[in-house]
N, C-alpha and C. Protein backbone atom coordinates (compact mmCIF):
# COMPACT_ATOMS: atom_id res chain seq x y z
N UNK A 1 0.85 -1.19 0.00
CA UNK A 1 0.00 0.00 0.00
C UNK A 1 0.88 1.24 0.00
N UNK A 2 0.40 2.30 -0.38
CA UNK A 2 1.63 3.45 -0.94
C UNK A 2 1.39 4.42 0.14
N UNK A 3 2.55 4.78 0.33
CA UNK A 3 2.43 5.46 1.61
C UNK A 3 1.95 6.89 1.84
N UNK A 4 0.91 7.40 2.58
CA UNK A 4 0.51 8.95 2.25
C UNK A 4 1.38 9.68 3.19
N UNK A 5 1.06 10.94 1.69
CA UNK A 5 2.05 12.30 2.41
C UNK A 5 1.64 12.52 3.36
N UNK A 6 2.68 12.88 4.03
CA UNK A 6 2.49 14.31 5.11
C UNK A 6 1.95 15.28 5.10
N UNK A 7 1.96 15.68 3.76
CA UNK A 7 1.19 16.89 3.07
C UNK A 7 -0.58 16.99 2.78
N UNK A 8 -0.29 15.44 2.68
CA UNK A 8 -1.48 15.34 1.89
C UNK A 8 -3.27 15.75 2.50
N UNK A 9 -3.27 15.67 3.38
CA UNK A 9 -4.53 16.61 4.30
C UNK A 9 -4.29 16.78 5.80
N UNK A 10 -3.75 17.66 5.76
CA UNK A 10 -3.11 18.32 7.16
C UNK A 10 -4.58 19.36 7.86
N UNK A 11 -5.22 19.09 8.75
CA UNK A 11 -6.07 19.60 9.12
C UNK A 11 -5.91 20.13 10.70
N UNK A 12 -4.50 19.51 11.55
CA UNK A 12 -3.73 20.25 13.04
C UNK A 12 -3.13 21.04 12.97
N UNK A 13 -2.33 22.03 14.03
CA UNK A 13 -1.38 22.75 14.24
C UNK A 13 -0.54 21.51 14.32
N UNK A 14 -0.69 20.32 15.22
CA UNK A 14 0.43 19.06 15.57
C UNK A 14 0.60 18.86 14.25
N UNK A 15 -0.17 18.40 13.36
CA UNK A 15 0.37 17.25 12.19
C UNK A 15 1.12 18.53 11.17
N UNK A 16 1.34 19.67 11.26
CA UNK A 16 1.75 20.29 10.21
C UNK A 16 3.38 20.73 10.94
N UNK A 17 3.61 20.90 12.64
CA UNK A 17 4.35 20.68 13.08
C UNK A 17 5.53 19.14 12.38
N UNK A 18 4.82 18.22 12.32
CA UNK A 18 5.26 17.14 12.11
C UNK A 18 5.42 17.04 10.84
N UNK A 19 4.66 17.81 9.75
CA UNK A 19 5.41 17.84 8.18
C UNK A 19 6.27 18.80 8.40
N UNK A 20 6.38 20.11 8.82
CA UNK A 20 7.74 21.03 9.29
C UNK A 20 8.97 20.23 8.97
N UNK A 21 8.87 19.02 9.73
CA UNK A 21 10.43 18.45 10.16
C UNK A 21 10.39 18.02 8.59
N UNK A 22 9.90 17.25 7.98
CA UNK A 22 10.14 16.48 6.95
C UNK A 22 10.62 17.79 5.31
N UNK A 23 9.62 19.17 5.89
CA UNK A 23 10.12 19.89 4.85
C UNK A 23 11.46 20.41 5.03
N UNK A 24 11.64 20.61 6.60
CA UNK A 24 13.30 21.01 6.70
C UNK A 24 14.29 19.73 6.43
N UNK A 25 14.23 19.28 6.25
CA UNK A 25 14.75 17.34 6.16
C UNK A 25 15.00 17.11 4.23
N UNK A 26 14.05 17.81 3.80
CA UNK A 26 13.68 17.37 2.36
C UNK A 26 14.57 19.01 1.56
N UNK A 27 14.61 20.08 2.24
CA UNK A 27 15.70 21.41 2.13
C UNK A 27 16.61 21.10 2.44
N UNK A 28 16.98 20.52 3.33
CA UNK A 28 18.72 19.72 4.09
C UNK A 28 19.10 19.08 3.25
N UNK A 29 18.43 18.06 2.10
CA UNK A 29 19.01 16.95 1.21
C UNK A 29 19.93 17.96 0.22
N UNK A 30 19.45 19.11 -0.36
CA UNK A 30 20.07 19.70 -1.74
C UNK A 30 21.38 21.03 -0.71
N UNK A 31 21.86 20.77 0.41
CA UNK A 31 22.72 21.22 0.90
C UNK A 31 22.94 22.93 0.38
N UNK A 32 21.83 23.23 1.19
CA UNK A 32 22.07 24.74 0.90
C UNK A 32 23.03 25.08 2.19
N UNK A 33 23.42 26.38 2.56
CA UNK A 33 24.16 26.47 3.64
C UNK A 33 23.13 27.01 4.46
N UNK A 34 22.35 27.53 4.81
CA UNK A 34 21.11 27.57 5.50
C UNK A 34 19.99 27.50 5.21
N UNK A 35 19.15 26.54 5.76
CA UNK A 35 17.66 26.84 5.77
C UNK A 35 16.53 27.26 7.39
N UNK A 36 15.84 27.62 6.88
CA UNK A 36 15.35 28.25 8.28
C UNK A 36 13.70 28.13 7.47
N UNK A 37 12.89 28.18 8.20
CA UNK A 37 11.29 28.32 8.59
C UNK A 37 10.83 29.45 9.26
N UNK A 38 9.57 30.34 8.75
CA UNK A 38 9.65 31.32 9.00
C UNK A 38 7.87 31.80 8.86
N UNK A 39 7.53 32.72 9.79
CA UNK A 39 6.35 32.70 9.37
C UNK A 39 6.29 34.06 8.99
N UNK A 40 5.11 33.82 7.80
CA UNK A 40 5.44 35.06 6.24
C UNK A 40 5.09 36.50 6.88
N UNK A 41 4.14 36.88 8.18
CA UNK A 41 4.15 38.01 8.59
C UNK A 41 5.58 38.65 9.17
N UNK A 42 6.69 37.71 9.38
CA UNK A 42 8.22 38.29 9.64
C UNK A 42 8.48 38.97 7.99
N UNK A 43 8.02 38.50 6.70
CA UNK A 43 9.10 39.29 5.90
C UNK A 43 8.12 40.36 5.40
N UNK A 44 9.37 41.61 5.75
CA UNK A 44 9.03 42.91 4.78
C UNK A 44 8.97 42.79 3.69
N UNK A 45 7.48 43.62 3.10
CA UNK A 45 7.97 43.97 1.83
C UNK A 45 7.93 45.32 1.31
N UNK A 46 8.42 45.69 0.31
CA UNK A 46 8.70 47.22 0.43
C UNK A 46 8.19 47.59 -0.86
N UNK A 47 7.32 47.60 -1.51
CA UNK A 47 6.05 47.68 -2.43
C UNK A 47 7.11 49.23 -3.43
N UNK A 48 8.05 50.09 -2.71
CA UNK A 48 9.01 50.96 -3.36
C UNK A 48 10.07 50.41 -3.99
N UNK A 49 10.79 49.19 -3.53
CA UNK A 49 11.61 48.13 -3.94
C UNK A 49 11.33 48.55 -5.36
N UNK A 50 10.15 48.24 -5.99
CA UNK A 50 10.17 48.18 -7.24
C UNK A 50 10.64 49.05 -8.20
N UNK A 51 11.41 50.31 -7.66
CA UNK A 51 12.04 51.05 -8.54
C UNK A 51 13.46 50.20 -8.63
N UNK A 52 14.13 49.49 -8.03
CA UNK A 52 14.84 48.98 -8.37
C UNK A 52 14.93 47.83 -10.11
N UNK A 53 13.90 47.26 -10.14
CA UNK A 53 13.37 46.31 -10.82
C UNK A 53 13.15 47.51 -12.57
N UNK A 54 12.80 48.79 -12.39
CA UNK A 54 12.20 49.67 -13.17
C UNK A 54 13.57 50.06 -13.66
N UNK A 55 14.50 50.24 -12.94
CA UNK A 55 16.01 50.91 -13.13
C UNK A 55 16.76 49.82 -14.43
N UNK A 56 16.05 48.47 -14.48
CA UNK A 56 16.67 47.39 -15.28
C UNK A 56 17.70 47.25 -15.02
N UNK A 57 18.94 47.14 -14.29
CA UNK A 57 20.24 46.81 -14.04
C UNK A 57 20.40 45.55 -14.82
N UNK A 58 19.70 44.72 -14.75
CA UNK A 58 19.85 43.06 -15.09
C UNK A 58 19.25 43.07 -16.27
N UNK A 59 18.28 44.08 -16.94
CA UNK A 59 18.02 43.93 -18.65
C UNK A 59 17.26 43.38 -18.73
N UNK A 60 16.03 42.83 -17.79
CA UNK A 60 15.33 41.74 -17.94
C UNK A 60 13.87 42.59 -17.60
N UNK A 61 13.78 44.00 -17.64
CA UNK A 61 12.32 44.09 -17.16
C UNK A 61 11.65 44.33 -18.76
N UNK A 62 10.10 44.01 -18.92
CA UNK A 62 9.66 44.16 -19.84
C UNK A 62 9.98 42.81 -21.17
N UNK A 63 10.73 41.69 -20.38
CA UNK A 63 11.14 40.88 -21.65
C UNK A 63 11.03 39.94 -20.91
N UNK A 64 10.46 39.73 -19.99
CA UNK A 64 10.39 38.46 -19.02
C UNK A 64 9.08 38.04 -17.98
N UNK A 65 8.41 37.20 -18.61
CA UNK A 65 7.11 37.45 -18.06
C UNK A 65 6.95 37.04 -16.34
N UNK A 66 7.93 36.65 -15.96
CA UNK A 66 8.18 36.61 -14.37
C UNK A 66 9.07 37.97 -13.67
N UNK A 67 9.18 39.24 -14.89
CA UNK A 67 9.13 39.74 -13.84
C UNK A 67 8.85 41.09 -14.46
N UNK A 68 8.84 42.07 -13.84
CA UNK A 68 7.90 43.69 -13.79
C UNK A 68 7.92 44.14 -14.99
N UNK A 69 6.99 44.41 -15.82
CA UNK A 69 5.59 44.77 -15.18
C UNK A 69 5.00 43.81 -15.53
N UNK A 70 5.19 42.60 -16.29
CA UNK A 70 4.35 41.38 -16.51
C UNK A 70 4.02 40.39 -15.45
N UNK A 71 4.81 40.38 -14.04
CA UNK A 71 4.40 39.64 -13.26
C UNK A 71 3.14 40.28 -12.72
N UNK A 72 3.23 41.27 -12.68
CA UNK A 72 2.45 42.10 -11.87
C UNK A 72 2.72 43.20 -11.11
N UNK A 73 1.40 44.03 -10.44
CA UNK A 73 1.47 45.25 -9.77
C UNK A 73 2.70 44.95 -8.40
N UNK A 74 3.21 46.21 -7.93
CA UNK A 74 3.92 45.87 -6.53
C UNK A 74 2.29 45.25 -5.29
N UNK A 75 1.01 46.00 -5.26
CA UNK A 75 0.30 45.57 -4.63
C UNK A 75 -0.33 43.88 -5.27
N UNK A 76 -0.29 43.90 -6.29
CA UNK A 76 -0.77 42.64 -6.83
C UNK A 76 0.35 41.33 -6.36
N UNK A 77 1.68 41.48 -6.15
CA UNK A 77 2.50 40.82 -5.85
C UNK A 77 2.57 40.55 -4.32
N UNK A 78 2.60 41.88 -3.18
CA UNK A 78 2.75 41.37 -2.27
C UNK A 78 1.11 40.75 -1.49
N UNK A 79 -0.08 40.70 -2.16
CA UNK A 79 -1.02 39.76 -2.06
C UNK A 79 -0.85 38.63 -2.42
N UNK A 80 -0.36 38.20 -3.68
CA UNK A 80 0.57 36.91 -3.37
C UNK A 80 0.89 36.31 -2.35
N UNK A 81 1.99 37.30 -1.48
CA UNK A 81 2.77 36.85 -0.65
C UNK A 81 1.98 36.47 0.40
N UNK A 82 0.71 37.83 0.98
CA UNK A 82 -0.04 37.60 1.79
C UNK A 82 -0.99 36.32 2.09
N UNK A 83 -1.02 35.78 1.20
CA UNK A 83 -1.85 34.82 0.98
C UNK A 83 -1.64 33.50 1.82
N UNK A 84 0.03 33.39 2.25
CA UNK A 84 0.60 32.12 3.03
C UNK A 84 0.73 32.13 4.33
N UNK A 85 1.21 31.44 5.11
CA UNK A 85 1.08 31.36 6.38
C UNK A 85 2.41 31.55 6.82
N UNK A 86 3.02 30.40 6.29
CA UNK A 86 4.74 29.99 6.28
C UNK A 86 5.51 30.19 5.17
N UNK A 87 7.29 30.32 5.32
CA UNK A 87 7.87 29.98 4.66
C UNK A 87 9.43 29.29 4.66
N UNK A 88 9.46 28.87 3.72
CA UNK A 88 10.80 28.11 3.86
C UNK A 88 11.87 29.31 3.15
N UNK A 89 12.90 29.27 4.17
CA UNK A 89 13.84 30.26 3.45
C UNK A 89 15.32 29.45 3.02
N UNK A 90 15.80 29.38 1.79
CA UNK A 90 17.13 28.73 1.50
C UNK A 90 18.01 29.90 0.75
N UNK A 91 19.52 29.66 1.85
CA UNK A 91 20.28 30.54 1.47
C UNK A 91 21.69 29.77 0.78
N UNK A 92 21.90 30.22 -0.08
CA UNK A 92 23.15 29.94 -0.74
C UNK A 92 24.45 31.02 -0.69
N UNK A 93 25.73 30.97 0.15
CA UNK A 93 26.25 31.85 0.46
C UNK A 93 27.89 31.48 0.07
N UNK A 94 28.36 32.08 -0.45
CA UNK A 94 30.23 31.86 -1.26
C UNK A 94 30.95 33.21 -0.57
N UNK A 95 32.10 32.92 0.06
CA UNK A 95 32.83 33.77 -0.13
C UNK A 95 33.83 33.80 -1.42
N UNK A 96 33.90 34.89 -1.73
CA UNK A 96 34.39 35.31 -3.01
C UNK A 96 35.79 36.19 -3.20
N UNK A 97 36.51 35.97 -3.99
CA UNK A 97 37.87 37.10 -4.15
C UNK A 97 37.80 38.46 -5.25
N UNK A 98 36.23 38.02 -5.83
CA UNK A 98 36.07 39.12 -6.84
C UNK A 98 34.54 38.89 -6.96
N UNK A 99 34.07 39.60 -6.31
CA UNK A 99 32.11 39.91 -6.54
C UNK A 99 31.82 40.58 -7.72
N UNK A 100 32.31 40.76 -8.53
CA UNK A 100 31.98 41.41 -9.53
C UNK A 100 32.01 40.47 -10.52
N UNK A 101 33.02 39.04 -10.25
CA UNK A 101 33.45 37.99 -11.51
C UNK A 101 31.94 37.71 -11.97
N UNK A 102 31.18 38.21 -12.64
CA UNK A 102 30.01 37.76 -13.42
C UNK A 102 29.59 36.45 -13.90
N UNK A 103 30.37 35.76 -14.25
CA UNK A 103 30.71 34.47 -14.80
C UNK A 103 30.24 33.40 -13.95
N UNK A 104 31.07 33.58 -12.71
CA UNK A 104 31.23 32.97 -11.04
C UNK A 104 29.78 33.11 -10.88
N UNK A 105 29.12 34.41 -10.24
CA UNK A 105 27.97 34.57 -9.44
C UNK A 105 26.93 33.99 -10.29
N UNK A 106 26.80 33.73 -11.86
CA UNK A 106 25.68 33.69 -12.77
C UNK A 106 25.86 32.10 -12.43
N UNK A 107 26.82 31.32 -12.29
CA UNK A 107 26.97 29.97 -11.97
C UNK A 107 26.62 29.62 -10.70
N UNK A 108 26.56 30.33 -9.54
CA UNK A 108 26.46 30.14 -8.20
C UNK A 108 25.12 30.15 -8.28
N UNK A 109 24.18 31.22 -9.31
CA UNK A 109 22.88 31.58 -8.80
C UNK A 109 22.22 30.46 -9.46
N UNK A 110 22.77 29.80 -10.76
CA UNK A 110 22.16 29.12 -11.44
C UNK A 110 22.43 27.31 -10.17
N UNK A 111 23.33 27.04 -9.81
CA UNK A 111 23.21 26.24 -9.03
C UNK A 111 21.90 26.46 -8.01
N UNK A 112 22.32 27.63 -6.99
CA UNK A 112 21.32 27.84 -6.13
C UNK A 112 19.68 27.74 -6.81
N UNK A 113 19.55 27.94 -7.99
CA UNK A 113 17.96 28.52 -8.32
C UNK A 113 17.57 26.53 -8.70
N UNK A 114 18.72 25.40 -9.04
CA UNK A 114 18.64 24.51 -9.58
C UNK A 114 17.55 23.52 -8.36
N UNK A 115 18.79 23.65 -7.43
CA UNK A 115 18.28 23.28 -6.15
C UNK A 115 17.12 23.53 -5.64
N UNK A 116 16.73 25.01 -5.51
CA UNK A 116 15.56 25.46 -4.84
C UNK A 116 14.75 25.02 -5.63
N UNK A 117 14.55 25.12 -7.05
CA UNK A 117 13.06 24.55 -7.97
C UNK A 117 13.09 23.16 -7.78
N UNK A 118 13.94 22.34 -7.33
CA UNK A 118 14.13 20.89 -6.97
C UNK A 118 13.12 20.71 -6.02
N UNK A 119 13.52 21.40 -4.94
CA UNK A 119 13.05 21.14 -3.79
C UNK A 119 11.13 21.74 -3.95
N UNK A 120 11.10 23.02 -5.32
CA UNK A 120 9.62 23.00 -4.91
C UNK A 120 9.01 21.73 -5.66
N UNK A 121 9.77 21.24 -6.57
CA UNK A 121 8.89 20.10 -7.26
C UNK A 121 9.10 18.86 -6.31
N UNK A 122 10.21 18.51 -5.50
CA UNK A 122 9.53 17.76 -4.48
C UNK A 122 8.46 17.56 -3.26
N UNK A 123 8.48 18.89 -3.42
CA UNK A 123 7.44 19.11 -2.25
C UNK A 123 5.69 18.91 -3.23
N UNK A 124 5.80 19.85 -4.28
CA UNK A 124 4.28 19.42 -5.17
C UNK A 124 4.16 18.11 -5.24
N UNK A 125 5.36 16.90 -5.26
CA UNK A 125 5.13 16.15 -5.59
C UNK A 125 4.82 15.34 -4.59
N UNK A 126 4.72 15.75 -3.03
CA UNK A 126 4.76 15.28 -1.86
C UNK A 126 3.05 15.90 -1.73
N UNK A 127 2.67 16.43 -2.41
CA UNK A 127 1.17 17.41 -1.95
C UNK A 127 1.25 18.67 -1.29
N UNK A 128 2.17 19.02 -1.42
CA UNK A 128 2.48 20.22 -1.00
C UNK A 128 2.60 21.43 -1.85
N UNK A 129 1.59 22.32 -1.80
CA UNK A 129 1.40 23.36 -3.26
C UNK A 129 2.13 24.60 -2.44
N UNK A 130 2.23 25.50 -3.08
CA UNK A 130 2.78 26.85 -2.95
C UNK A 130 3.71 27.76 -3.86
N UNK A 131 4.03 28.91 -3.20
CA UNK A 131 4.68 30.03 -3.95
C UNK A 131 5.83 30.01 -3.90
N UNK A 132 7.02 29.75 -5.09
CA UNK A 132 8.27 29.76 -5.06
C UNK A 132 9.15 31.20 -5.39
N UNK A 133 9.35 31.75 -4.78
CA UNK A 133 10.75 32.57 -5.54
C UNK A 133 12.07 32.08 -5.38
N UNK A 134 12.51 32.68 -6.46
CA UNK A 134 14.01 32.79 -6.97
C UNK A 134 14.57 33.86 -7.08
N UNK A 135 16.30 33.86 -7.17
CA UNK A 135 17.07 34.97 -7.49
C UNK A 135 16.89 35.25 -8.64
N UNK A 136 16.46 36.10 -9.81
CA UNK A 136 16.85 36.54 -10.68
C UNK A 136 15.67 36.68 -11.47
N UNK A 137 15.60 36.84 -12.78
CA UNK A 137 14.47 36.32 -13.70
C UNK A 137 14.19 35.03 -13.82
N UNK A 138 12.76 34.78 -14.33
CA UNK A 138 12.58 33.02 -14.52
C UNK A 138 13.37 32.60 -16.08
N UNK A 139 14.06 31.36 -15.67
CA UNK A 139 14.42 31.13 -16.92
C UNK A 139 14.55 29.40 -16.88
N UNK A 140 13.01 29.04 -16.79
CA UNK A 140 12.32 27.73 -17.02
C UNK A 140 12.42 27.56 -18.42
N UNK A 141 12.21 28.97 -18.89
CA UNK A 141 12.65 28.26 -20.52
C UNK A 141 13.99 29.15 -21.02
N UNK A 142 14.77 28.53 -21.92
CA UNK A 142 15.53 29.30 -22.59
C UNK A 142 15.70 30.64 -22.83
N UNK A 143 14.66 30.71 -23.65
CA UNK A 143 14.09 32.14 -24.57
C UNK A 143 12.90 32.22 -23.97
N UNK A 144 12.30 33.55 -22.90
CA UNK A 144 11.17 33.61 -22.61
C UNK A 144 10.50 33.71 -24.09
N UNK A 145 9.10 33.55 -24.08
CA UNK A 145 8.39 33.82 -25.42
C UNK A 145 8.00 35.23 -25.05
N UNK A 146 8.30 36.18 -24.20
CA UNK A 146 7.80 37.18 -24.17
C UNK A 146 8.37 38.00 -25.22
N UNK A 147 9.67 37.79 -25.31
CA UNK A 147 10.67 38.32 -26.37
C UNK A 147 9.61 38.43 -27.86
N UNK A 148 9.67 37.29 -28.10
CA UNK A 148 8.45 36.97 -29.20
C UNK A 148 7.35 37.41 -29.18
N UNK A 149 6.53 38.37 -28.52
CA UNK A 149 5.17 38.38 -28.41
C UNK A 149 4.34 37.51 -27.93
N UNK A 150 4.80 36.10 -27.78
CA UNK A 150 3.70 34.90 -27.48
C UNK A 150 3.35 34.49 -26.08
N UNK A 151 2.71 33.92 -25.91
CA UNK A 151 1.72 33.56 -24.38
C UNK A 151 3.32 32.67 -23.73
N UNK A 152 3.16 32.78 -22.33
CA UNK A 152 3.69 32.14 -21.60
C UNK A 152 3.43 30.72 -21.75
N UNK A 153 4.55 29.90 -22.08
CA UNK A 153 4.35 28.17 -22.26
C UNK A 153 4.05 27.50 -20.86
N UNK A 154 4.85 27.75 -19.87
CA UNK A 154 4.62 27.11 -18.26
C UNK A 154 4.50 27.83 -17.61
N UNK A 155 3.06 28.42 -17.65
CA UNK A 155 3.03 29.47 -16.76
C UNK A 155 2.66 29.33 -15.23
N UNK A 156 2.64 27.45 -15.14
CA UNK A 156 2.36 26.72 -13.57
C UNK A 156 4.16 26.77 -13.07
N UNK A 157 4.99 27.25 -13.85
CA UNK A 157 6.29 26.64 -13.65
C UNK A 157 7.27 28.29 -13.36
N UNK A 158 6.60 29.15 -13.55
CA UNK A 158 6.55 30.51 -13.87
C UNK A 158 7.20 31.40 -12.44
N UNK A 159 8.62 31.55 -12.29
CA UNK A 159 8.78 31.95 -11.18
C UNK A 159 9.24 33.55 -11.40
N UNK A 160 9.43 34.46 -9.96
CA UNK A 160 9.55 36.15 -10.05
C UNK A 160 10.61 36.02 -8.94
N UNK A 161 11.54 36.97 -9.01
CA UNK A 161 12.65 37.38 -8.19
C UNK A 161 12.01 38.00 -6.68
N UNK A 162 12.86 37.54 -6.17
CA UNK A 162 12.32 38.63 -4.40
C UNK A 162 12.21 39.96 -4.60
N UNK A 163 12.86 40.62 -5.41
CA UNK A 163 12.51 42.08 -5.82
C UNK A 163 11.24 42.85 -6.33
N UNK A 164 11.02 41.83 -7.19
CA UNK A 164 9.78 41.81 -8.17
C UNK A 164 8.61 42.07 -6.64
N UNK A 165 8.52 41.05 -6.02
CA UNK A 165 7.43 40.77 -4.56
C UNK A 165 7.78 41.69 -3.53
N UNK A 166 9.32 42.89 -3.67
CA UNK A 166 9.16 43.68 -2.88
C UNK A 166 9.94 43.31 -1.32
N UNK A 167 10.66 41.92 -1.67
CA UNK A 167 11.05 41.23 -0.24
C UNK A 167 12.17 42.28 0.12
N UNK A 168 12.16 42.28 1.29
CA UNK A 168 13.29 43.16 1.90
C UNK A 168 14.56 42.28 2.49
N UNK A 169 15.31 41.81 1.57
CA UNK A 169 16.23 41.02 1.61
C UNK A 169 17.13 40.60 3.45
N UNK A 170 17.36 42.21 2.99
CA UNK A 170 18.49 42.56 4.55
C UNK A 170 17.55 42.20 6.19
N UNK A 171 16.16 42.49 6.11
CA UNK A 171 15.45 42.37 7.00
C UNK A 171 15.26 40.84 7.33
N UNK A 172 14.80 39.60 5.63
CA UNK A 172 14.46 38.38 5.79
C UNK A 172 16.24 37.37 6.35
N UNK A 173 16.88 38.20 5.83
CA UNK A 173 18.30 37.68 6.66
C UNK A 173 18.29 37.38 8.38
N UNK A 174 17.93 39.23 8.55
CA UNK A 174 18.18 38.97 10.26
C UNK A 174 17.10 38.18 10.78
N UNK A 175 15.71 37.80 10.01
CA UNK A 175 14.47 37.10 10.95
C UNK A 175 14.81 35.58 11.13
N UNK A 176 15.74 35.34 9.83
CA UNK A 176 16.14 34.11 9.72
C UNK A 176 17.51 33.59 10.44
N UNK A 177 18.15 34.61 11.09
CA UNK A 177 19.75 34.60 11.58
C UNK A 177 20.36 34.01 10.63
N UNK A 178 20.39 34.22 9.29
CA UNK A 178 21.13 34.11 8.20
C UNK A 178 22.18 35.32 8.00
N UNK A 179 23.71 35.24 7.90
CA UNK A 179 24.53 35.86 7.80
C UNK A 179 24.44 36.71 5.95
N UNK A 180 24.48 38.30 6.14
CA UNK A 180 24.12 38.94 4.36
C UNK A 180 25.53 39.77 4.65
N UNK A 181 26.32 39.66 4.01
CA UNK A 181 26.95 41.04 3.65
C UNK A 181 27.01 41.61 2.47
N UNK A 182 27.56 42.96 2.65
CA UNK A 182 27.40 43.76 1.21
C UNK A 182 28.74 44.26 1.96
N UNK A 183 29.88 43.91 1.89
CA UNK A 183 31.46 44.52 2.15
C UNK A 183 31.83 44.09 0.94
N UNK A 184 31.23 43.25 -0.40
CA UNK A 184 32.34 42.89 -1.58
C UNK A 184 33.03 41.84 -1.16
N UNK A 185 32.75 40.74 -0.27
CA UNK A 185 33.62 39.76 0.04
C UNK A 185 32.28 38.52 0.05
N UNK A 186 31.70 38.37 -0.32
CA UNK A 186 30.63 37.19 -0.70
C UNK A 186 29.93 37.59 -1.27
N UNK A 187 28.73 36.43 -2.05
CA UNK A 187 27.44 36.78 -3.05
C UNK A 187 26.31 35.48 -1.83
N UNK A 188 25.37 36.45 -1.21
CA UNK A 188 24.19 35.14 -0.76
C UNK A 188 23.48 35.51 -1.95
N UNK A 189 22.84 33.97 -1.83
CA UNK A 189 21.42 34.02 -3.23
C UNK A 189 20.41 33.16 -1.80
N UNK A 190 18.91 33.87 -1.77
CA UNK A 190 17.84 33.25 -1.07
C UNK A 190 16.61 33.27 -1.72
N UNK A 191 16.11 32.06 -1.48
CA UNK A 191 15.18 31.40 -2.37
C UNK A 191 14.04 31.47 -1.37
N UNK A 192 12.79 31.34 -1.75
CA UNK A 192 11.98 31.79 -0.87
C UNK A 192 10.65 29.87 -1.34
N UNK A 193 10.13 29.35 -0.25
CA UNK A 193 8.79 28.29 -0.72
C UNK A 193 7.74 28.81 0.29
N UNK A 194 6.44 29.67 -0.11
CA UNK A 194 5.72 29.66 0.65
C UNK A 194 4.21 28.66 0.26
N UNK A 195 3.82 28.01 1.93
CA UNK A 195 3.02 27.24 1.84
C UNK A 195 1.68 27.82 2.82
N UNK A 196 0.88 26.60 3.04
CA UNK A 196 0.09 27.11 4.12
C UNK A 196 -0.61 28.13 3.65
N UNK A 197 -1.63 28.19 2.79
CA UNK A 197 -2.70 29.26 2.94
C UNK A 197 -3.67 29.93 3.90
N UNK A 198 -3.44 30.57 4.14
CA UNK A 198 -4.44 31.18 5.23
C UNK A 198 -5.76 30.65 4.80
N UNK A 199 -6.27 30.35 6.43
CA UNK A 199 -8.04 29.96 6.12
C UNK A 199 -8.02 29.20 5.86
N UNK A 200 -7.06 27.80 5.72
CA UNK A 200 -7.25 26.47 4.98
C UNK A 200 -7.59 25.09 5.72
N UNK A 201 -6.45 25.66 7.12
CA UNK A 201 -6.20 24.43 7.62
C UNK A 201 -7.03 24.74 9.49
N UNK A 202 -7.75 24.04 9.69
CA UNK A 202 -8.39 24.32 11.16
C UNK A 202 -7.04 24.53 12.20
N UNK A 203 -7.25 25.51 13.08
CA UNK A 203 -6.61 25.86 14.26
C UNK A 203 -6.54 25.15 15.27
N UNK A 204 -5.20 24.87 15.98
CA UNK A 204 -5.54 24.01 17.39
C UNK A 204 -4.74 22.78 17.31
């Protein structure tokens, strides 16, 4: 007989306690250097953030349908966020001899983003639904089709940067006692899984 998730109809505060361990257990396998659990009223979001995202530094706004203005409004995004209870936070952290080596960090992030979408498709695949972010733009596919004019191909697969949602990076560090610097001597990348919808699961 096949064994049911943990996930699969969680209706306690106890039994979701008791999937907790298995989601921190199932984040521990892809060896990030921290993971932490967190509940989603700890992270800021800063709905102004989004001039960052508008500034294009990374070249990707307007050509990428995961992120501004095609993902969505700054208020349309952090309702998103609002929507969860919990989250899983995974940090990927290098010290570095040159933060600027482009090459390096685009490989570090692409590891880190490999891992984290790992871990959300193990968890969907455990019954466990929710909201994933990533560092950067989504690039589930190659060539967004936005480039092209055409409809989003996976748009269930469809992820937006913490910027895009307004996360306040430096703040979700200290809630998590995750170590951030900005001295030019490391690159963290943090991945965000939120679960737990509000209103879903009975209290108690």
């Amino acid at each position: 007989m096949e064994e049911k998730s943990l996930f699969g109809d969680i209706r306690t505060e106890e039994a979701w306690q008791r999937a907790e361990i298995r989601l921190r257990a199932l984040a521990g396998e892809e060896d990030f250097d921290k993971v932490s659990v967190i509940p989603v009223e700890k992270i800021i979001i800063r709905q102004d953030f989004r001039i960052y995202c508008e500034e294009n530094s990374c070249g990707n706004y307007g050509i990428n349908y995961g992120c501004p203005p095609d993902c969505g409004t700054p208020q349309e995004m952090e309702a998103k966020v609002r929507r969860y209870r919990r989250a899983l936070v995974m940090q990927t952290r290098m010290e570095m001899d040159d933060v600027e080596d482009a090459v390096l960090t685009r490989e570090v992030r692409k590891e880190h983003n490999r891992k984290a979408r790992e871990v959300g498709e193990r968890l969907a695949a455990e019954d466990l639904t929710g909201l994933l972010m990533l560092p950067g733009p989504c690039t589930y596919c190659a060539v967004c089709q936005k480039i092209q004019g055409k409809p989003c191909l996976f748009p269930e697969k469809r992820t937006s940067c913490l910027s895009a949602y307004g996360v306040d990076v430096t703040a979700l560090a200290e809630a998590c006692g995750m170590r951030l610097d900005w001295d030019g001597t490391s690159v963290s990348y943090f991945s965000l899984f939120l679960y737990r919808e509000a209103g879903t699961v009975e209290e108690g």
